[in-house]
C-alpha atoms as a PDB file:
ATOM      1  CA  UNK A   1     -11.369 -17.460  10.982  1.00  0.00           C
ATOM      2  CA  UNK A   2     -14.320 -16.288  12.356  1.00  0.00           C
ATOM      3  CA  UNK A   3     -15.972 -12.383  11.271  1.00  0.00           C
ATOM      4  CA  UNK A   4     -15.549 -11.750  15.665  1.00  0.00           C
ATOM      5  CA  UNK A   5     -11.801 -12.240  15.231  1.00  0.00           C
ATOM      6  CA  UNK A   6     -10.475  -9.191  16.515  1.00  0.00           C
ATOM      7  CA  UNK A   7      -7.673  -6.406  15.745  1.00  0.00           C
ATOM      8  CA  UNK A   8      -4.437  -7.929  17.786  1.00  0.00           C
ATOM      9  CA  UNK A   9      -5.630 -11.470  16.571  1.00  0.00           C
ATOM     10  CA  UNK A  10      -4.993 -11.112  12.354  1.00  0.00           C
ATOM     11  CA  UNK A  11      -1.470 -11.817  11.463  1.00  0.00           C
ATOM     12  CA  UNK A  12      -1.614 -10.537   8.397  1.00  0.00           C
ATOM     13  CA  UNK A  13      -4.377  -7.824   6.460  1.00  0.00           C
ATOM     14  CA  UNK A  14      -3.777  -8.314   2.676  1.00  0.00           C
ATOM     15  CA  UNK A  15      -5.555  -4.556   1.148  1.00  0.00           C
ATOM     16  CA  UNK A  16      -6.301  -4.419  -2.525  1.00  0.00           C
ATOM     17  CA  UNK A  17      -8.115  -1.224  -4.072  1.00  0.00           C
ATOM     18  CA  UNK A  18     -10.371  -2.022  -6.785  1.00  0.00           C
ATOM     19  CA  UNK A  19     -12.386   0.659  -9.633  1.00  0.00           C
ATOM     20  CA  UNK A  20     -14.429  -1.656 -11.935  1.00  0.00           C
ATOM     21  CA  UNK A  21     -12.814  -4.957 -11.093  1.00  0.00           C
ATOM     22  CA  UNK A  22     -15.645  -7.517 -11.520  1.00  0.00           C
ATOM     23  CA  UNK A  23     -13.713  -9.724 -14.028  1.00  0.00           C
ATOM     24  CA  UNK A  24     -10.398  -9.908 -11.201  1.00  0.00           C
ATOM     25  CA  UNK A  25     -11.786  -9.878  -7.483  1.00  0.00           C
ATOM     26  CA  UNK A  26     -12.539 -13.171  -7.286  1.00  0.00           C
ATOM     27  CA  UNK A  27      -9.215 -14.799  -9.187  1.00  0.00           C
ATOM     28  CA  UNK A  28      -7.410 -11.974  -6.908  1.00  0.00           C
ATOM     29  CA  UNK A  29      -8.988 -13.721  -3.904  1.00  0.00           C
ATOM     30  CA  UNK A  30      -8.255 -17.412  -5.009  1.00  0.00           C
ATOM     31  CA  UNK A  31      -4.781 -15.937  -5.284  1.00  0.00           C
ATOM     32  CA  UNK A  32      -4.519 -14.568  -2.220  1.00  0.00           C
ATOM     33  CA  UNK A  33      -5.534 -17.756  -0.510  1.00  0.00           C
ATOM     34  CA  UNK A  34      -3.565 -20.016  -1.896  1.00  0.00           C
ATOM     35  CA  UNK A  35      -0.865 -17.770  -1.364  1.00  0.00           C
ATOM     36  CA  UNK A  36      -1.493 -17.260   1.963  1.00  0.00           C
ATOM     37  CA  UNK A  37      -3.395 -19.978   3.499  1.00  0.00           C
ATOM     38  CA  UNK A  38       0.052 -22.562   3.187  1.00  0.00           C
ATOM     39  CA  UNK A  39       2.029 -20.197   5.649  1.00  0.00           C
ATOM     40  CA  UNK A  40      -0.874 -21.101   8.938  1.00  0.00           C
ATOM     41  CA  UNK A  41      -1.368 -17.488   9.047  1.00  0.00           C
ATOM     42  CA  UNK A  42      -4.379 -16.127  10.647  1.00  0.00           C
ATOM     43  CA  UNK A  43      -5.156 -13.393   8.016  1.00  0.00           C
ATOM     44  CA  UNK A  44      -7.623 -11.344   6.205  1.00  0.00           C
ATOM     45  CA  UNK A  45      -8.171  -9.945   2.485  1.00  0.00           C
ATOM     46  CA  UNK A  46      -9.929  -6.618   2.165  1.00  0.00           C
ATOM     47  CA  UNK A  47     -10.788  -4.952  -0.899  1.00  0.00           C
ATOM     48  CA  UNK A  48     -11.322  -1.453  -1.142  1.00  0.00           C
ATOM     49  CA  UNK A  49     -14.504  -1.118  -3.759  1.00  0.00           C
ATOM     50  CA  UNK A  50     -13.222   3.149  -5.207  1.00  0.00           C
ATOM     51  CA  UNK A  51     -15.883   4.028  -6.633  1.00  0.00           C
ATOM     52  CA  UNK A  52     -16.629   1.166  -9.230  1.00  0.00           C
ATOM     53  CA  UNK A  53     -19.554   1.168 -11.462  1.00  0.00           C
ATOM     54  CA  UNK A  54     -19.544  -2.364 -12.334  1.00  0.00           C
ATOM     55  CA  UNK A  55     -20.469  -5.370 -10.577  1.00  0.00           C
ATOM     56  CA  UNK A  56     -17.007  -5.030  -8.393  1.00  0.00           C
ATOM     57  CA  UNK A  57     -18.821  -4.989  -5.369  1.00  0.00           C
ATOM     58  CA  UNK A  58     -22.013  -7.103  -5.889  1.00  0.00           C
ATOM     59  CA  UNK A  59     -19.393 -10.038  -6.783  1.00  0.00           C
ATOM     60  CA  UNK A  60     -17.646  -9.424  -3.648  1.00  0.00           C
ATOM     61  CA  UNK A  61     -20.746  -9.444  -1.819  1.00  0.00           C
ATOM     62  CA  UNK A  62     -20.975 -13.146  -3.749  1.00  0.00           C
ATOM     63  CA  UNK A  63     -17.684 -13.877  -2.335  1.00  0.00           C
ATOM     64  CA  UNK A  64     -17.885 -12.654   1.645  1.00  0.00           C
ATOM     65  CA  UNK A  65     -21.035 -15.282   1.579  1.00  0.00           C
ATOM     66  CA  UNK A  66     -18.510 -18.379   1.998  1.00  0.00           C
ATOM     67  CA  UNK A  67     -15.488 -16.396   3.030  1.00  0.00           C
ATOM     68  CA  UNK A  68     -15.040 -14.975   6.877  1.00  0.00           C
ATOM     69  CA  UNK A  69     -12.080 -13.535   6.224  1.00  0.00           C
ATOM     70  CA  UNK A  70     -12.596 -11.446   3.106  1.00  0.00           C
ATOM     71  CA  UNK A  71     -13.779  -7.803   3.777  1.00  0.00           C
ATOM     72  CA  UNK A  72     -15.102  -5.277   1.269  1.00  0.00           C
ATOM     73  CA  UNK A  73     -14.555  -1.743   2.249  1.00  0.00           C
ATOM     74  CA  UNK A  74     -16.864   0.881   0.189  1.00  0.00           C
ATOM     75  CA  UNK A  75     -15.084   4.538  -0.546  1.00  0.00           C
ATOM     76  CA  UNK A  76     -17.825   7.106  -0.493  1.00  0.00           C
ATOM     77  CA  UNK A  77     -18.054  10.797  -2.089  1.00  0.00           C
ATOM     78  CA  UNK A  78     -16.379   9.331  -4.883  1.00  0.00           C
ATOM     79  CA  UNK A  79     -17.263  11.843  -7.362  1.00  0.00           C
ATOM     80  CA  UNK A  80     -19.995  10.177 -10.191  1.00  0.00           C
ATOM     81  CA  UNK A  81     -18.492   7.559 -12.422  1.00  0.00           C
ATOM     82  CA  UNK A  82     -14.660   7.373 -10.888  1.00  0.00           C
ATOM     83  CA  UNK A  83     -13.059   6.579  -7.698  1.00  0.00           C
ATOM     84  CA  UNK A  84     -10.961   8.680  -5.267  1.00  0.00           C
ATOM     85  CA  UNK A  85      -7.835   7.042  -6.181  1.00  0.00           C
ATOM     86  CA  UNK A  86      -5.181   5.010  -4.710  1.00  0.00           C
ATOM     87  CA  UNK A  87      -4.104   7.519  -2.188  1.00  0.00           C
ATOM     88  CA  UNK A  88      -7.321   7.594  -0.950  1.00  0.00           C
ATOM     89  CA  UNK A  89      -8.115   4.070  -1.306  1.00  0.00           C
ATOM     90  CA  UNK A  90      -4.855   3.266   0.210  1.00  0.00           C
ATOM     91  CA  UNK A  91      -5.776   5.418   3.578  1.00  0.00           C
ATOM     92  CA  UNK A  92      -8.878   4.108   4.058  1.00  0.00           C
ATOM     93  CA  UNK A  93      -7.811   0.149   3.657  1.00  0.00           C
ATOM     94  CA  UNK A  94      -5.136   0.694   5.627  1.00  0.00           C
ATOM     95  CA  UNK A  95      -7.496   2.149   8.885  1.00  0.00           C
ATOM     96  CA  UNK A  96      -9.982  -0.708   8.414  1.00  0.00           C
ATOM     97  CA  UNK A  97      -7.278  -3.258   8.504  1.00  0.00           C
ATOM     98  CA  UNK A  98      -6.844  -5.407  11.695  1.00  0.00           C
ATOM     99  CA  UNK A  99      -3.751  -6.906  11.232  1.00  0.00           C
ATOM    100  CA  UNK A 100      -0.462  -6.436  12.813  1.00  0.00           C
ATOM    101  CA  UNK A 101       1.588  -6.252   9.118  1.00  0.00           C
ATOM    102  CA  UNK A 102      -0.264  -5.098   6.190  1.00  0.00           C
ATOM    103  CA  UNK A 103       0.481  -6.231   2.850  1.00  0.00           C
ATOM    104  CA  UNK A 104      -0.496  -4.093  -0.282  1.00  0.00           C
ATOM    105  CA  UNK A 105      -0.970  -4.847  -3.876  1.00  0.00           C
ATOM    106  CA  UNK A 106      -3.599  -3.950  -7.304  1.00  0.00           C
ATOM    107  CA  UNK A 107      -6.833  -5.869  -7.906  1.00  0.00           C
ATOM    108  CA  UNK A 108      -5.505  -6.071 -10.958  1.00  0.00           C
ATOM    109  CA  UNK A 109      -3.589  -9.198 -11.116  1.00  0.00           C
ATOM    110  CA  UNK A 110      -0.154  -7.443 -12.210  1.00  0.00           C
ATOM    111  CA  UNK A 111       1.065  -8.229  -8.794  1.00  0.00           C
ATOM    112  CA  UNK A 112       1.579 -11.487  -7.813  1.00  0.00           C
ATOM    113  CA  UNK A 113      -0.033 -12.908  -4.035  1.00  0.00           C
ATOM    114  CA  UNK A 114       2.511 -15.879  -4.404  1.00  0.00           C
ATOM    115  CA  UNK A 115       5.507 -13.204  -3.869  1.00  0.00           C
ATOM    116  CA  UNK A 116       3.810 -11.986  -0.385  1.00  0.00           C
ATOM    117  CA  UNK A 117       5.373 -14.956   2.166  1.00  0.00           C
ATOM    118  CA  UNK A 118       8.825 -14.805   0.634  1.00  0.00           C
ATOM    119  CA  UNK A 119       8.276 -10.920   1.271  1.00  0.00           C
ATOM    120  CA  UNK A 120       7.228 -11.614   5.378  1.00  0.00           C
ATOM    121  CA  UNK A 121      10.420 -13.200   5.367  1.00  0.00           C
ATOM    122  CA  UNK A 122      12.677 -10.742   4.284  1.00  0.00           C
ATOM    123  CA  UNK A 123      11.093  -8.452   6.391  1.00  0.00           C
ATOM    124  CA  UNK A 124      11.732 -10.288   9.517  1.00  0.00           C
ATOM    125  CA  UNK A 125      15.225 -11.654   8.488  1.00  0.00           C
ATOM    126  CA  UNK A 126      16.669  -8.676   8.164  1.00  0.00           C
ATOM    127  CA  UNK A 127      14.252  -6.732  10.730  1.00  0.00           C
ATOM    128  CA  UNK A 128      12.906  -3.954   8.560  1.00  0.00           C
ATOM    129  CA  UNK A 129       9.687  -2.436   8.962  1.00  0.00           C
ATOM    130  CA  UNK A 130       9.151  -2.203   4.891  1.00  0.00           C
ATOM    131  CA  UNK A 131       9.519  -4.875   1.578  1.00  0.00           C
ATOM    132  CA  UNK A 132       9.121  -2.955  -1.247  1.00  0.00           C
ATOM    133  CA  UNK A 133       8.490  -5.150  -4.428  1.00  0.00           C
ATOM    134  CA  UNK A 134      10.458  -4.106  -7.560  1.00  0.00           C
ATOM    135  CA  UNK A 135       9.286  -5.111 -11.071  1.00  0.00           C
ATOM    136  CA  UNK A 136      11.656  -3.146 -13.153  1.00  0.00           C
ATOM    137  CA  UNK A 137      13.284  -6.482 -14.099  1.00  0.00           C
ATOM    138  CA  UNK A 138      10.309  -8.198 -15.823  1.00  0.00           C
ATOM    139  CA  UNK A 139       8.234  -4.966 -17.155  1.00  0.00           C
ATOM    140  CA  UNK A 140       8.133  -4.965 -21.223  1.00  0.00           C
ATOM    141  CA  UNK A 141       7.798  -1.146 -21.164  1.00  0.00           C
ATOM    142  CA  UNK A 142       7.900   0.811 -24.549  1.00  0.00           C
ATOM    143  CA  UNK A 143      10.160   3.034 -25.015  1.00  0.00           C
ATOM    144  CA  UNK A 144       8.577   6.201 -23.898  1.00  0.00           C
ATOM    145  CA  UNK A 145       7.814   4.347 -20.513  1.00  0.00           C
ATOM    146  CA  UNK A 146      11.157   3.159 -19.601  1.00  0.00           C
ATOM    147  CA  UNK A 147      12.424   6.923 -20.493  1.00  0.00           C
ATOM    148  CA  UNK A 148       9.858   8.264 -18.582  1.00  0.00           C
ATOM    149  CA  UNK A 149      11.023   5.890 -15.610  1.00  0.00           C
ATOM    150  CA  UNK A 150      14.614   7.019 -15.747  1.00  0.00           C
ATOM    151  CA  UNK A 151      13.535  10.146 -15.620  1.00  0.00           C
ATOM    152  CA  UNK A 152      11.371  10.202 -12.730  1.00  0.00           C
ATOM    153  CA  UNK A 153      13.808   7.856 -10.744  1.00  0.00           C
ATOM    154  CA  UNK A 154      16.806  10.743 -11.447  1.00  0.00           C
ATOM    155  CA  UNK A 155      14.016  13.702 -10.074  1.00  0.00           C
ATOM    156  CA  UNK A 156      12.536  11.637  -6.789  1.00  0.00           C
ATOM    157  CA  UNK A 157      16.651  10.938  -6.043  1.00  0.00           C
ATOM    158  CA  UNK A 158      17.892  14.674  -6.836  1.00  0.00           C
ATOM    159  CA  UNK A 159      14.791  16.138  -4.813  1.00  0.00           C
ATOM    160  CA  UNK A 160      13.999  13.578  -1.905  1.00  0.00           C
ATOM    161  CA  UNK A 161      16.716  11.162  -2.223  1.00  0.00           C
ATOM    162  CA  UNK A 162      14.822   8.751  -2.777  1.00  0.00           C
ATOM    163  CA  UNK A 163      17.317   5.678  -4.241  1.00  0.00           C
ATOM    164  CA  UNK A 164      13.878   3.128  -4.051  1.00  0.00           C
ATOM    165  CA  UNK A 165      14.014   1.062  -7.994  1.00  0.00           C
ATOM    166  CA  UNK A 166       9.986   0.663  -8.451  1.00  0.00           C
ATOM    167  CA  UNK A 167       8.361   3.246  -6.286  1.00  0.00           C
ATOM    168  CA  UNK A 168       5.064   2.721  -8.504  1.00  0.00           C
ATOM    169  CA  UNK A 169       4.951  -0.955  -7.655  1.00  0.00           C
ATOM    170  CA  UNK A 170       1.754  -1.674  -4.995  1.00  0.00           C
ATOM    171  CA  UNK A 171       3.134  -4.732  -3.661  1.00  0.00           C
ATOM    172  CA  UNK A 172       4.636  -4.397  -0.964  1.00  0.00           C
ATOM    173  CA  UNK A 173       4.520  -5.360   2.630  1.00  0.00           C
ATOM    174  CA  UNK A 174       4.806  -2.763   5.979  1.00  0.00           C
ATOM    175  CA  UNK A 175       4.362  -2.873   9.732  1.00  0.00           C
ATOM    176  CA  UNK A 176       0.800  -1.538  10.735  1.00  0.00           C
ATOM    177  CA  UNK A 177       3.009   1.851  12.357  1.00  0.00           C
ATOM    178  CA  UNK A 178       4.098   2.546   8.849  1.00  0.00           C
ATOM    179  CA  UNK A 179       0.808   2.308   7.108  1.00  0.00           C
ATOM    180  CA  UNK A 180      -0.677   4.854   9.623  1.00  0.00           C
ATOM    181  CA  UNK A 181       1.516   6.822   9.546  1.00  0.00           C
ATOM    182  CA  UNK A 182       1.571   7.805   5.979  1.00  0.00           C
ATOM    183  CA  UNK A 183      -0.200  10.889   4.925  1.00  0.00           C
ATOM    184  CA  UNK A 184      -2.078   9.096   2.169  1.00  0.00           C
ATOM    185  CA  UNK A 185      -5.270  11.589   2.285  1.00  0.00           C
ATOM    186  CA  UNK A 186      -2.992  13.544   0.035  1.00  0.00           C
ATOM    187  CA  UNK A 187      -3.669  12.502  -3.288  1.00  0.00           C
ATOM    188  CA  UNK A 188      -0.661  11.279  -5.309  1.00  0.00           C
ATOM    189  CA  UNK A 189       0.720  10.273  -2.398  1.00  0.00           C
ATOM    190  CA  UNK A 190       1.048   6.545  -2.886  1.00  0.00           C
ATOM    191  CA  UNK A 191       3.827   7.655  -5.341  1.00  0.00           C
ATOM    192  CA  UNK A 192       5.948   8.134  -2.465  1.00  0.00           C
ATOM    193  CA  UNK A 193       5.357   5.724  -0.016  1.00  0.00           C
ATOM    194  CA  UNK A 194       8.556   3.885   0.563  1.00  0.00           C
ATOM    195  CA  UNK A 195       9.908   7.237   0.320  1.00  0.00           C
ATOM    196  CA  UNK A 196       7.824   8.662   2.720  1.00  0.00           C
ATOM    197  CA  UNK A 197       8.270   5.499   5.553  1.00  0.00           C
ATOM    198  CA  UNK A 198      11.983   6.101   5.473  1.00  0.00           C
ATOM    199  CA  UNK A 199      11.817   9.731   5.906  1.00  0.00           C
ATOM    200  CA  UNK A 200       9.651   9.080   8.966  1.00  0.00           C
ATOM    201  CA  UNK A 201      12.692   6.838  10.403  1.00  0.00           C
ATOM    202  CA  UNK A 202      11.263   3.593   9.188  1.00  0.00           C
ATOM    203  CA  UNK A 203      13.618   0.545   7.522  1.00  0.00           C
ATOM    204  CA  UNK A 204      12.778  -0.054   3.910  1.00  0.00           C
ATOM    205  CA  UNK A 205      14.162  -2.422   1.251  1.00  0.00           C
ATOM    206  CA  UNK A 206      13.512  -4.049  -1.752  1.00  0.00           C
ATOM    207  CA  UNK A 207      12.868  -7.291  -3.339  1.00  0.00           C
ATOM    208  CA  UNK A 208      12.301  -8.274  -7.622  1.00  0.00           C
ATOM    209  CA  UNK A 209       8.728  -9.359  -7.540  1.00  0.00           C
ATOM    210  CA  UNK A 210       6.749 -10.912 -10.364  1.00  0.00           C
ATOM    211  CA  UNK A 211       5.219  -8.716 -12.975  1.00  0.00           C
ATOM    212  CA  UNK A 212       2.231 -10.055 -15.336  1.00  0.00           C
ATOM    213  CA  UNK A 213       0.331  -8.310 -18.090  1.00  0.00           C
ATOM    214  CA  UNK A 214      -3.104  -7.226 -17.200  1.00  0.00           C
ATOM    215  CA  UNK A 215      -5.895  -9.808 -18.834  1.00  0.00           C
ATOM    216  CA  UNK A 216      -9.242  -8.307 -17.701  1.00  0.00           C
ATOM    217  CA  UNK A 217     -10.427  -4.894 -17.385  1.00  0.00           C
ATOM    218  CA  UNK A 218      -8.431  -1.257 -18.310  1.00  0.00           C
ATOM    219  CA  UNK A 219      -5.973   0.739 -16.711  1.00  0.00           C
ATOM    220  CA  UNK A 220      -7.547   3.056 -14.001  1.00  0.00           C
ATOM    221  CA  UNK A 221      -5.289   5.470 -12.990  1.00  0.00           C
ATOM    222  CA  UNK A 222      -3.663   7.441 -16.087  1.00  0.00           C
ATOM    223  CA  UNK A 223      -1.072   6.547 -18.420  1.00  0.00           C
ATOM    224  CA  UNK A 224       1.312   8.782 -20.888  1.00  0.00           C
ATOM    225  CA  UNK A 225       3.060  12.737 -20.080  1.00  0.00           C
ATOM    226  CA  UNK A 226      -0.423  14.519 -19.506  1.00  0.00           C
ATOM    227  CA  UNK A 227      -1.733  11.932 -16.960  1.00  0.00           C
ATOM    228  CA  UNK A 228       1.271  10.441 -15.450  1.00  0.00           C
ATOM    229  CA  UNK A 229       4.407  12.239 -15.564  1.00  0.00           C
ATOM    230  CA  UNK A 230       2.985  15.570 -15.385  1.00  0.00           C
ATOM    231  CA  UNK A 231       0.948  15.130 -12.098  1.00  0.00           C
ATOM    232  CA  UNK A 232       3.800  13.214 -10.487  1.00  0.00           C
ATOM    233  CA  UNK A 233       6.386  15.495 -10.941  1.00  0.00           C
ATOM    234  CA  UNK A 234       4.048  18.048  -9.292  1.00  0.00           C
ATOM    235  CA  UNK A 235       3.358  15.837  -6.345  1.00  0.00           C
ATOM    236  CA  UNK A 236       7.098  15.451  -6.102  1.00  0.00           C
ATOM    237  CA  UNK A 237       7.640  19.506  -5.464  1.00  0.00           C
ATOM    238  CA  UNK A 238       4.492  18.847  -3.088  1.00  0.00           C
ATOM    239  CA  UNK A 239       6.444  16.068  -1.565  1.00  0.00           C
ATOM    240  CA  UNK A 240       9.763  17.996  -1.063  1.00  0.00           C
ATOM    241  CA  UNK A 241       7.557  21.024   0.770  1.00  0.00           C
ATOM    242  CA  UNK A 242       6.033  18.691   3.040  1.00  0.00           C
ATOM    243  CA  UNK A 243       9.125  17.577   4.191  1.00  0.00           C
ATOM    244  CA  UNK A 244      10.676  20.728   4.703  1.00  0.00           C
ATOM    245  CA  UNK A 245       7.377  21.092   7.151  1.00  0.00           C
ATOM    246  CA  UNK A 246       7.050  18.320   8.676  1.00  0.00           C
ATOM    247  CA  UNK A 247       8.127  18.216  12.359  1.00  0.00           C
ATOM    248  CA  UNK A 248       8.784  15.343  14.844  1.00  0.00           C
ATOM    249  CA  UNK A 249       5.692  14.472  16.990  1.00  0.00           C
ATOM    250  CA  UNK A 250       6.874  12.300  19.671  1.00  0.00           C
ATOM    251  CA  UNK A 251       7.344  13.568  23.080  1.00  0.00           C
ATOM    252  CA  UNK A 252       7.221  12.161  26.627  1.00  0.00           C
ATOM    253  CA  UNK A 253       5.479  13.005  30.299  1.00  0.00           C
ATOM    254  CA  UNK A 254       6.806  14.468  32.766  1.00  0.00           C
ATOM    255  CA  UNK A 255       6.016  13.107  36.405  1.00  0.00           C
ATOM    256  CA  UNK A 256       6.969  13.867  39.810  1.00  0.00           C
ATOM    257  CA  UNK A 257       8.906  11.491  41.288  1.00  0.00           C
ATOM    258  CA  UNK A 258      11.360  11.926  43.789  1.00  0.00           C
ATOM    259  CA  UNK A 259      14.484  11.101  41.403  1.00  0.00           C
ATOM    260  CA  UNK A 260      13.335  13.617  38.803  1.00  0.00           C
ATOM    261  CA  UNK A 261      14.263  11.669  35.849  1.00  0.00           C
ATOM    262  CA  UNK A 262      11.009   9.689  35.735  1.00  0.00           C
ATOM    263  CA  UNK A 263       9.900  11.078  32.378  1.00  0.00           C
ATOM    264  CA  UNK A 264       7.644   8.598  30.598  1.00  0.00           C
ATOM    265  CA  UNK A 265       7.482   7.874  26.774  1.00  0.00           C
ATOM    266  CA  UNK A 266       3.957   8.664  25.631  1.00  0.00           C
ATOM    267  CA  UNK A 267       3.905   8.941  21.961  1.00  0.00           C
ATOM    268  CA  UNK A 268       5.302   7.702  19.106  1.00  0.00           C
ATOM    269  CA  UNK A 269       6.418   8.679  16.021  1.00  0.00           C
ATOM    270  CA  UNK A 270       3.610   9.592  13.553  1.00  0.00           C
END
């Protein structure tokens, strides 16, 4: 692949946000090729550097020197020392990307690249627009964690009906209409993005993915009651509003022709 392929070309945009990655971008990217490079795809990685203070992006910089198809995307305002999280990150990747399905997962090696074809496939077998992985079979929560899970599972059902195993799990794999179409400039968002694609009329179901412990690096975006549970149950009222708001968007032109039913489709849904 050449860096003048264009969007309509790219099969397949693989998007991975990384905050102070150094130590995983490039064994992500190996990953990712292997994974991907078998299948004859024409594709490309990018990584969104939120906000890192390490050498994230100076050893993607290394990388992009013998790799065409690997793209770093920098987040700016970041505010000093953090990123703008994966909402954020999420939104921007997903605008920069120039393929036709988008796959999503950490830069943290939890997810696994290999799972990403066998994902494709589902998609297209059974024609849905949405794979959404689901690790909730191979995570060695503690206790607190898998209570906290079953708690937030029973809220995002009774509020949104949301029936979706492992909404927290990034990897996952979506039509390029889906991606843009999420408000993701919200953040907390990318809590309910499976959630979200269905409510906007999109096809979404699941498949177990892989789940592996992290080996490099720390956590970035909150762990326990005060950083996790608390702001997601917010975001879940915020959710609910939203969707009590949100109106369809679609609508067609009218022209004159002589039969009078010559109205023309010239939107789609958002």
């Amino acid at each position: 692949m050449s860096s003048g392929v264009s969007q309509g070309e790219i099969e397949l945009s693989v998007v991975a946000p990384a905050h102070n990655e150094e130590a995983n971008v490039a064994p992500l990217v190996e990953e990712i090729e292997r994974a991907i490079g078998p299948t004859g795809m024409l594709y490309e990685i990018v990584v969104i550097d939120d906000g890192s203070t390490d050498g994230t992006r100076e050893r993607l910089r290394e990388l992009m020197k013998s790799r065409p198809h690997l793209r770093c995307v920098a987040m700016t305002s970041t505010p000093p020392g953090k990123g703008n999280g994966q909402s954020a990150a999420f939104h921007a990747g997903f605008r920069a990307t120039r393929g036709r399905v988008i796959a999503v997962l950490d830069a943290d090696l939890q997810n696994d690249p290999a799972d990403i074809p066998a994902m494709l496939e589902q998609m297209e077998r059974e024609g849905a627009d949405m794979v959404q992985g689901d690790r909730s079979h191979a995570r060695k929560d503690n206790v607190v964690r898998r209570w906290g899970s079953v708690v937030g599972r029973k809220f995002r059902l009774w509020l949104l009906g949301d029936t979706i195993r492992d909404t927290g799990c990034s990897l996952r794999v979506m039509k390029r209409e889906v991606a843009l179409g999420l408000p993701l400039e919200f953040k907390g968002m990318h809590r309910f993005i499976p959630a979200t694609a269905r409510h906007l009329g999109f096809t979404v179901v699941e498949r177990r993915v892989n789940h592996r412990a992290r080996v490099a690096g720390e956590t970035k975006y909150g762990m326990g009651i005060t950083k996790r549970a608390l702001p997601g149950l917010h975001d879940l009222f915020a959710v609910r509003w939203m969707r009590s708001r949100r109106r369809p968007v679609t609508s067609v032109e009218v022209v004159a022709d002589e039969a009078g039913s010559g109205a023309r489709n010239s939107g789609a849904q958002a």
